[in-house]
Protein backbone atom coordinates (compact mmCIF):
# COMPACT_ATOMS: atom_id res chain seq x y z
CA UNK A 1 119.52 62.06 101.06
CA UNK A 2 121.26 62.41 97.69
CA UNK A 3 120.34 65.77 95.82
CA UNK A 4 118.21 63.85 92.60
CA UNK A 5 116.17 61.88 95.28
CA UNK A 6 114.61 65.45 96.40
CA UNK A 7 111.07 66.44 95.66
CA UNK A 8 111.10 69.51 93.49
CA UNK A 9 107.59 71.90 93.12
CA UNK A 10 106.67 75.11 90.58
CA UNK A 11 104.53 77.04 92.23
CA UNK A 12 103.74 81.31 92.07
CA UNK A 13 105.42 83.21 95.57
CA UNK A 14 102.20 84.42 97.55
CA UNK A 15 104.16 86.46 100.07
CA UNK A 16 108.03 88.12 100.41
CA UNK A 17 107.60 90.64 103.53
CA UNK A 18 109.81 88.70 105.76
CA UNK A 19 113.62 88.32 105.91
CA UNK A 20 114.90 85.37 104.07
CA UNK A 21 111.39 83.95 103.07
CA UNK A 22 109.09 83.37 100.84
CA UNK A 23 105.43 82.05 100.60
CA UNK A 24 104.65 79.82 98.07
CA UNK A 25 101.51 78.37 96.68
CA UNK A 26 101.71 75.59 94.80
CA UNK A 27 98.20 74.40 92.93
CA UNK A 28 97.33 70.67 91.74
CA UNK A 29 94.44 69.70 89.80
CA UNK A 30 92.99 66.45 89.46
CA UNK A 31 89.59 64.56 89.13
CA UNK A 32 87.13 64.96 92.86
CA UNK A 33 86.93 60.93 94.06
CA UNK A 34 83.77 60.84 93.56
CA UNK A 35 81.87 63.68 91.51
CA UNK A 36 84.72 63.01 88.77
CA UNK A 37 85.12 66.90 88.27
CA UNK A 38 88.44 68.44 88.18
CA UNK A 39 89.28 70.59 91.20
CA UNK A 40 92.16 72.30 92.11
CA UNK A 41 93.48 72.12 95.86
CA UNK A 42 96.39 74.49 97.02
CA UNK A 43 99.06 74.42 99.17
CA UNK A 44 101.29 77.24 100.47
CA UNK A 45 105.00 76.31 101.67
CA UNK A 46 107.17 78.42 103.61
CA UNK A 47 110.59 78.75 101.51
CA UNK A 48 114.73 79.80 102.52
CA UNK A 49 115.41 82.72 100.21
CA UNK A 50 118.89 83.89 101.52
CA UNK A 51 119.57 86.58 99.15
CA UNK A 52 115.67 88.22 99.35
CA UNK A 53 115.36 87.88 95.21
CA UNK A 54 111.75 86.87 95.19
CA UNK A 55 108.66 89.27 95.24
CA UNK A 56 104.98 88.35 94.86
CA UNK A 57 103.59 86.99 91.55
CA UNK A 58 107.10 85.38 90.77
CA UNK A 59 106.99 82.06 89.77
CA UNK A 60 110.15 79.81 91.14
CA UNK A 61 111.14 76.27 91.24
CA UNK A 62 111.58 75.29 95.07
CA UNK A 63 113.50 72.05 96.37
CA UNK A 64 113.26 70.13 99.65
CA UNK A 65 115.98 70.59 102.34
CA UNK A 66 116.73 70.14 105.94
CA UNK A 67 114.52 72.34 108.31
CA UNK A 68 115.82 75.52 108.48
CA UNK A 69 113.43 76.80 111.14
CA UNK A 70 109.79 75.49 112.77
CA UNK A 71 107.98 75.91 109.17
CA UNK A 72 110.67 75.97 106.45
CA UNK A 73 111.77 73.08 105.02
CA UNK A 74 112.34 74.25 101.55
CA UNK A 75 114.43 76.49 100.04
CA UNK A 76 114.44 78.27 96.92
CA UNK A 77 116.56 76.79 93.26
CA UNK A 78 115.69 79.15 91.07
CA UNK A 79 113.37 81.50 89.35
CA UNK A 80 111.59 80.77 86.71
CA UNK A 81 110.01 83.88 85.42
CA UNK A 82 109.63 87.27 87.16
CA UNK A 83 106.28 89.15 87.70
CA UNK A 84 105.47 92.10 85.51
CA UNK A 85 105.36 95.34 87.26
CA UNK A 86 102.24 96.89 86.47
């Protein structure tokens, strides 16, 4: 699979507690089938972060890859903007 043929997501990172992963949630919007009404559906993907550089309320571009374990089959490209400490 050559690299510009992979699917590429912006999404917000849910979850960083365990070693080399992230959670990410990813949220679509789009018209219901039949009310016509715009809902939004989420997803949450498990994602490789190698060097631990994500923590909850970043938002990061993620890429498809090869599994890497049972539930990871992403891994992290970059951040796109860091969370504000509060």
């Amino acid at each position: 699979m050559a690299e510009n043929n992979r699917k590429q997501l912006i999404g917000q990172v849910v979850e960083s507690k365990m070693e080399k992963t992230a959670v990410v949630q990813i949220d679509r919007r789009g018209p219901h089938p039949i009310y016509k009404k715009y809902v939004t559906q989420s997803k949450k993907y498990y994602v490789h972060d190698p060097e631990n550089q994500c923590s909850p309320g970043d938002t990061v571009s993620i890429i498809e890859c090869q599994p890497k374990s049972r539930l990871k089959r992403w891994r992290l490209n970059c951040i796109e903007k860091k969370a504000t400490e509060v």
